[in-house]
Structures are given as C-alpha cells and as structure tokens.
C-alpha atoms as a PDB file:
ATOM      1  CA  UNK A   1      34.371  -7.256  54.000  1.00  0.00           C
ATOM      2  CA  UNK A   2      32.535 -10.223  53.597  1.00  0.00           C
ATOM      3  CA  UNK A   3      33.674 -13.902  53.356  1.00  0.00           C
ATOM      4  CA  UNK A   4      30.863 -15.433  52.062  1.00  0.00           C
ATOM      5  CA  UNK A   5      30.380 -16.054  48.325  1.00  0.00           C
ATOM      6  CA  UNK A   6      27.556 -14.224  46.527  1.00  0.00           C
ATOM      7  CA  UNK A   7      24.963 -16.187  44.781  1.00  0.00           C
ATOM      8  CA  UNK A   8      25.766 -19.514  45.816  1.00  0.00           C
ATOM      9  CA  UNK A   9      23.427 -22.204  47.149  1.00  0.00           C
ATOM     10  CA  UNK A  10      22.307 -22.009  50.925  1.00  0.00           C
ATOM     11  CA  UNK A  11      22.956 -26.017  51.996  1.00  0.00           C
ATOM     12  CA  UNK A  12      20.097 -27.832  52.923  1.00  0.00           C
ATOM     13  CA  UNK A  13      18.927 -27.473  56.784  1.00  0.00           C
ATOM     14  CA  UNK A  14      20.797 -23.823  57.121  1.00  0.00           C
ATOM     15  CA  UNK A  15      18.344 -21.031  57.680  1.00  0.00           C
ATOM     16  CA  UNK A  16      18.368 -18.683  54.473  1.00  0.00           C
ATOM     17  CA  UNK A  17      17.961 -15.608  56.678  1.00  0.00           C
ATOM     18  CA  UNK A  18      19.599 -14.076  60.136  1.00  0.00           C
ATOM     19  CA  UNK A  19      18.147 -15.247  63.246  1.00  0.00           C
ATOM     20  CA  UNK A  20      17.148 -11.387  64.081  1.00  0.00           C
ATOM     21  CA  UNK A  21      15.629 -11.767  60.726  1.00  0.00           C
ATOM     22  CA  UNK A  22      13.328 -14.543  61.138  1.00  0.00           C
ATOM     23  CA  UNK A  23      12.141 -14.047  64.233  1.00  0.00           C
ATOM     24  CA  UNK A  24      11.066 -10.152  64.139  1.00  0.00           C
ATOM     25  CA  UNK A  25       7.553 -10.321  64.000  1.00  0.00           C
ATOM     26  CA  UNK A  26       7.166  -7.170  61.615  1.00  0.00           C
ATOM     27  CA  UNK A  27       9.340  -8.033  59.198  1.00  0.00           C
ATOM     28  CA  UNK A  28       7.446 -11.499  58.972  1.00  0.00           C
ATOM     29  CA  UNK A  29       4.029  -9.821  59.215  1.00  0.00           C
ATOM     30  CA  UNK A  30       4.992  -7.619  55.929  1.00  0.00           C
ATOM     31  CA  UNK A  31       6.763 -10.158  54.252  1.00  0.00           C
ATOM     32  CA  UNK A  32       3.310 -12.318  54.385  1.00  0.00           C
ATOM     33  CA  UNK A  33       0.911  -9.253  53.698  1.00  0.00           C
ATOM     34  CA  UNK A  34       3.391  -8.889  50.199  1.00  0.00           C
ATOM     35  CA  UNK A  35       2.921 -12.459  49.733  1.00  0.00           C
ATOM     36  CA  UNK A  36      -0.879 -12.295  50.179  1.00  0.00           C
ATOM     37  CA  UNK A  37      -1.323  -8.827  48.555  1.00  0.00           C
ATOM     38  CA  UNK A  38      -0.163 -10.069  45.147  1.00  0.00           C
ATOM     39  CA  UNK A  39      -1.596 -13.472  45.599  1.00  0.00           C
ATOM     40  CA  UNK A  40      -5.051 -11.326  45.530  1.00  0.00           C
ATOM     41  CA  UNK A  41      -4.049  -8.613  43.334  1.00  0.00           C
ATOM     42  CA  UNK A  42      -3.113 -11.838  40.595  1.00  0.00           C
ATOM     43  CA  UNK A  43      -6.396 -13.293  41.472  1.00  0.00           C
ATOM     44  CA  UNK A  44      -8.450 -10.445  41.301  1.00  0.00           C
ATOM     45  CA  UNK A  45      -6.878  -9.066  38.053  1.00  0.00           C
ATOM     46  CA  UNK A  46      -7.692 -12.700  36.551  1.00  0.00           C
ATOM     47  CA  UNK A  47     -11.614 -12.455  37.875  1.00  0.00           C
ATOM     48  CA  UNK A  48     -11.745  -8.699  36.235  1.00  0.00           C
ATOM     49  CA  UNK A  49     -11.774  -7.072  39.535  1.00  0.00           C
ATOM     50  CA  UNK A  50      -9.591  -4.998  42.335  1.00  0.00           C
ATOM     51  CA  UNK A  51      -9.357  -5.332  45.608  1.00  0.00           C
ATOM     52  CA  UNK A  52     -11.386  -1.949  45.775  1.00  0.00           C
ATOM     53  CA  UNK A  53     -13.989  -3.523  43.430  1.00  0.00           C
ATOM     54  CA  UNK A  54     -14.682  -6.101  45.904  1.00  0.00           C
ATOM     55  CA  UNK A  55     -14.265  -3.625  48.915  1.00  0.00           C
ATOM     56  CA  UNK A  56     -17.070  -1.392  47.407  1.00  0.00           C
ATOM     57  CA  UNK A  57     -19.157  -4.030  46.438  1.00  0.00           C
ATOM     58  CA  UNK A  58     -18.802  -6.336  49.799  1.00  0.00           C
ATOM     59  CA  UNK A  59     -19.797  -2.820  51.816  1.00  0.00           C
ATOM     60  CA  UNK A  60     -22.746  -2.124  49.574  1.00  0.00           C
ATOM     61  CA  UNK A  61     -23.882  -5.861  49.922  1.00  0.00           C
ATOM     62  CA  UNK A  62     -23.463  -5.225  53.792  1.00  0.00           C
ATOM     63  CA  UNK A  63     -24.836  -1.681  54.218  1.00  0.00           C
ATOM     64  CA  UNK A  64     -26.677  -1.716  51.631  1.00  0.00           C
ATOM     65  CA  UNK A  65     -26.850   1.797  49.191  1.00  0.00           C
ATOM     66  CA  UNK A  66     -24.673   4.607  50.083  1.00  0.00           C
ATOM     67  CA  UNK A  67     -23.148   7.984  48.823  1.00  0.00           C
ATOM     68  CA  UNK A  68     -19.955   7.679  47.702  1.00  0.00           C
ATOM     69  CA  UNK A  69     -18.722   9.668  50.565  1.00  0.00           C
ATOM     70  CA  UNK A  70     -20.277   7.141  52.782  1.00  0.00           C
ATOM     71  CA  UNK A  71     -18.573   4.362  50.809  1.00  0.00           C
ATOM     72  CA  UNK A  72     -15.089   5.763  51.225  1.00  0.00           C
ATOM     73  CA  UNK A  73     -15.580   6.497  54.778  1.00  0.00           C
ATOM     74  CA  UNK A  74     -16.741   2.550  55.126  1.00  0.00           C
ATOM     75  CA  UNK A  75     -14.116   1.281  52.757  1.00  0.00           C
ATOM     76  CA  UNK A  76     -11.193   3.445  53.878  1.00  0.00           C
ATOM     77  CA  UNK A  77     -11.060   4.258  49.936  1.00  0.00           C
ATOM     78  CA  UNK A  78      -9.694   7.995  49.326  1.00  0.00           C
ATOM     79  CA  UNK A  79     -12.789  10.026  48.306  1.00  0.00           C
ATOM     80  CA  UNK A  80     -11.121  11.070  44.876  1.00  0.00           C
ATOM     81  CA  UNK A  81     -10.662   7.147  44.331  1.00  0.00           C
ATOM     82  CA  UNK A  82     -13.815   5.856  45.233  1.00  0.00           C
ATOM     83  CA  UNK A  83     -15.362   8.220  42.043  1.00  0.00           C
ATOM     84  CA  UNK A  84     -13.050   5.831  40.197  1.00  0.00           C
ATOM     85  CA  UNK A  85     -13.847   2.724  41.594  1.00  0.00           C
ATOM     86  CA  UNK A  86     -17.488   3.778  41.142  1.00  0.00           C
ATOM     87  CA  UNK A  87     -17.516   4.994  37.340  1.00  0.00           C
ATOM     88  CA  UNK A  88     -15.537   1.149  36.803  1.00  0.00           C
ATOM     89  CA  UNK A  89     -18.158  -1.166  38.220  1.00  0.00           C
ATOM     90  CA  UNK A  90     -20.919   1.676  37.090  1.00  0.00           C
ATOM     91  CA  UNK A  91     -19.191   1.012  33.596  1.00  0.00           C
ATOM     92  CA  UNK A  92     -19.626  -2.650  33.822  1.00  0.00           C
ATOM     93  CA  UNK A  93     -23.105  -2.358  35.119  1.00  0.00           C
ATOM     94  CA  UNK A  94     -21.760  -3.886  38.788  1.00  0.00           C
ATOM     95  CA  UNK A  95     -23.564  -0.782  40.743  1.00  0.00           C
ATOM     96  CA  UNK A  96     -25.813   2.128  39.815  1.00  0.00           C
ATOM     97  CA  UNK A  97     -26.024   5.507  40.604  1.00  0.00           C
ATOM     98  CA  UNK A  98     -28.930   7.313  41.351  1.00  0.00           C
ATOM     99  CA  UNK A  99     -29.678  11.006  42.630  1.00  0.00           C
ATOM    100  CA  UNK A 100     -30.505  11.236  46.467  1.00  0.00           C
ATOM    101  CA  UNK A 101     -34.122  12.016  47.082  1.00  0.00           C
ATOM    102  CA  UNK A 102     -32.688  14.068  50.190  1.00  0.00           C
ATOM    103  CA  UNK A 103     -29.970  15.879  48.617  1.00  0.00           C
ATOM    104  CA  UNK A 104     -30.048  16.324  44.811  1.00  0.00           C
ATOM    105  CA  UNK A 105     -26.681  17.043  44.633  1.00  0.00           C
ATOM    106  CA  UNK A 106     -25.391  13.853  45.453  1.00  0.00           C
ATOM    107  CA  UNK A 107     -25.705  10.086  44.280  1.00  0.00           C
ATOM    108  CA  UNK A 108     -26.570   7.151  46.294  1.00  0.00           C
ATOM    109  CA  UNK A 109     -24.838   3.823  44.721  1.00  0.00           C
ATOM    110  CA  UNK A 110     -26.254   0.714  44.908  1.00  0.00           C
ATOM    111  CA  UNK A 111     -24.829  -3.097  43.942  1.00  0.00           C
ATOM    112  CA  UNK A 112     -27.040  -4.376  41.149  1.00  0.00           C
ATOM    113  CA  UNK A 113     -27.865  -8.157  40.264  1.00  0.00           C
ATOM    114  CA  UNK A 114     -24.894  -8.522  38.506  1.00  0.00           C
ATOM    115  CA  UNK A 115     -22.897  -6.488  40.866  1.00  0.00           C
ATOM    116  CA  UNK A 116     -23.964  -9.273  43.641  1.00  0.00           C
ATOM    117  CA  UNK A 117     -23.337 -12.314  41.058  1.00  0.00           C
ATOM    118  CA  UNK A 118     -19.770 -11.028  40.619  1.00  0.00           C
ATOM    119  CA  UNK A 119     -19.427 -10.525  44.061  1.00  0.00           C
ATOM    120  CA  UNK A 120     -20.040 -14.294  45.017  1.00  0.00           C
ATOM    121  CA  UNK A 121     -17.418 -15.023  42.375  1.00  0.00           C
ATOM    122  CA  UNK A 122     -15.231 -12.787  44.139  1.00  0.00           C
ATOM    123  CA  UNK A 123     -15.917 -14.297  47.081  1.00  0.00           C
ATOM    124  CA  UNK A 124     -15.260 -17.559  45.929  1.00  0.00           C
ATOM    125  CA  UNK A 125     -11.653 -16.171  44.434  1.00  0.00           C
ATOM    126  CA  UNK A 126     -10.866 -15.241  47.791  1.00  0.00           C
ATOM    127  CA  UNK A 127     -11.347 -17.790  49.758  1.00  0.00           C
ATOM    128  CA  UNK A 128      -8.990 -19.592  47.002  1.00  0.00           C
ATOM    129  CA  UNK A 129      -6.511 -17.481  48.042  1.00  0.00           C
ATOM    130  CA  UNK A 130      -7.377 -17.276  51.488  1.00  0.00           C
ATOM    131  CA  UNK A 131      -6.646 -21.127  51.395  1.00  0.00           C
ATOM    132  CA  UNK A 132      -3.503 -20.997  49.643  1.00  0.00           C
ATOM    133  CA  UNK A 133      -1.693 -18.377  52.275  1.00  0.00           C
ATOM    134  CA  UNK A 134      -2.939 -19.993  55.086  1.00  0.00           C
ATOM    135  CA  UNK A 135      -2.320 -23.721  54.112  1.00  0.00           C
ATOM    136  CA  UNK A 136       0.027 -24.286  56.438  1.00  0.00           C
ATOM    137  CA  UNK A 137      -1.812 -23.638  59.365  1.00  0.00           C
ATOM    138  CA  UNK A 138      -4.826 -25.467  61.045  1.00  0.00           C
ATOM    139  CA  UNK A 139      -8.489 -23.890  61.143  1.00  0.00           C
ATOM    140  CA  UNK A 140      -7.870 -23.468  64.817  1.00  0.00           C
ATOM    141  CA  UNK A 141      -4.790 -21.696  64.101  1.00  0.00           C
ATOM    142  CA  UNK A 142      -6.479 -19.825  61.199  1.00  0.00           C
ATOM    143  CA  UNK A 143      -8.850 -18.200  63.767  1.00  0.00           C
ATOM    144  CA  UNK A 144      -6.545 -17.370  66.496  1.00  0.00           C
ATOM    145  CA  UNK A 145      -4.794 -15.528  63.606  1.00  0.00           C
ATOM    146  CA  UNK A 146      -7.353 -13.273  62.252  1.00  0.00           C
ATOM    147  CA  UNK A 147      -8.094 -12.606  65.735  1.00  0.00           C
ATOM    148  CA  UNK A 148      -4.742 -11.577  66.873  1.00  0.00           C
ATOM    149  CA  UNK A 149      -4.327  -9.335  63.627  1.00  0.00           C
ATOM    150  CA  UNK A 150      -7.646  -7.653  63.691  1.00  0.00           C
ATOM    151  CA  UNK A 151      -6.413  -6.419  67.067  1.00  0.00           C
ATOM    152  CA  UNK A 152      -3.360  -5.462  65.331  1.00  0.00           C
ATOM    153  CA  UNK A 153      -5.892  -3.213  62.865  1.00  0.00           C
ATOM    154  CA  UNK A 154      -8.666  -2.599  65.181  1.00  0.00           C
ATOM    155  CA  UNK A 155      -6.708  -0.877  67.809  1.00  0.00           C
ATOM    156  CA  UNK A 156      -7.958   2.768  68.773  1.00  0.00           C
ATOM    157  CA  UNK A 157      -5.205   4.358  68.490  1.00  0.00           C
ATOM    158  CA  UNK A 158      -4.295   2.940  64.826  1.00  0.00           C
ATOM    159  CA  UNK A 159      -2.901   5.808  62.216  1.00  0.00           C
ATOM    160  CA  UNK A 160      -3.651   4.115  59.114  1.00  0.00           C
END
C-alpha cells in the first residue's frame, strides 16, 4: 500500500523520479531518443518530410544513385518500405527513377535539383533540432556524445 498521495505536486528541490531511476543509463538513453524522435518527427512533418525522406535523400546525396535495394541496405530502410519512401519523393519530384542500363529489370534512383534543395532545408531543420536537444550541453560535450553513442550503434556485434 502506498502512503503517498497521487497527483500531488513534487516540492521544489526533491527529485521527481527514484534514484535507480535516474541514474540507469538505458532508461535515460530511451527517454532522450523519445524526446528527440518526436522533436524530429514534429519538425520533419512541419518541413513536408520523414525521417526516411531525409535518410534516402542524405544517402543518395552521399553515394550518389542507387537501386532501391542498395538504398535500403544503406539506409537500414525495410526493402518493402523503401518502394514507399521512393514513389513519395518520386511523387513530389525529390528523386527519379530510371531503368538500369545493366539490369533492365531494376531502377536506379537518383536525388534531383529539387530533391537536393529540400535536402539543405532538411538539413537546416535538423540542426534546429539538433540544437534544441542538446542545449544543455557544451560543443565539447556534444562531441564526446555522438562519439560515445555511435559506439553504442557501431558495435559489431549490434542486432538492430
């Protein structure tokens, strides 16, 4: 049975959450990749654009043109998703599709003009957001932590 009241105010200076709580480094790690995942999604959304628009659209900038298949396996994007992905920013006139001259069967997508303009902007709506997350930590600190969690992604063994 509990003795505390439900719903009433935490008093100023007392934690909000258990010690075990606030210092288990999972829990915090999620609880800021929620924060930042709909931080983007809202951002995105507002820009016309997914996070799988500017995944697609970043790799072909990078990679330059690819088969869809080779654009999922770059983007981590399920196969069956990345046709989706595709036929939106082929809609919009973001990428085109084209017939390989090796292998008729399949396409090789490309980032047009526009597709690059809106990528900048995306770009630019990122780093907006990238800002607000990380405000409260120094440049410095910034770096140290996109180091420490690309080895958190990067490992070898990673089953994601």
């Amino acid at each position: 049975m509990s003795h505390s009241t439900p719903d009433t105010e935490n008093p100023p200076g007392r934690p909000t959450a258990a010690e075990r709580l606030r210092n288990l480094g999972t829990r915090l790690l999620s609880l800021a990749a929620i924060r930042s995942d709909r931080l983007v999604n809202e951002k995105l959304a507002r820009a016309g654009a997914r996070k799988w628009h500017y995944a697609a659209l970043a790799t072909l900038e990078e990679f330059g043109p690819a088969s869809q298949a080779e654009l999922s396996r770059r983007t981590g994007i399920h196969r069956s998703d990345m046709v989706a992905v595709i036929n939106e920013l082929a809609e919009r006139g973001l990428v085109a599709r084209t017939p390989n001259p090796a292998d008729r069967r399949q396409n090789v997508v490309s980032a047009t003009p526009q597709g690059t303009e809106h990528l900048r902007e995306l770009d630019a709506v990122l780093a907006e957001v990238e800002d607000e997350v990380l405000s409260p930590l120094t440049a410095p600190e910034r770096e140290q932590l996109a180091r420490l969690l690309a080895a958190l992604v990067e490992r070898p063994d990673r089953t994601m």
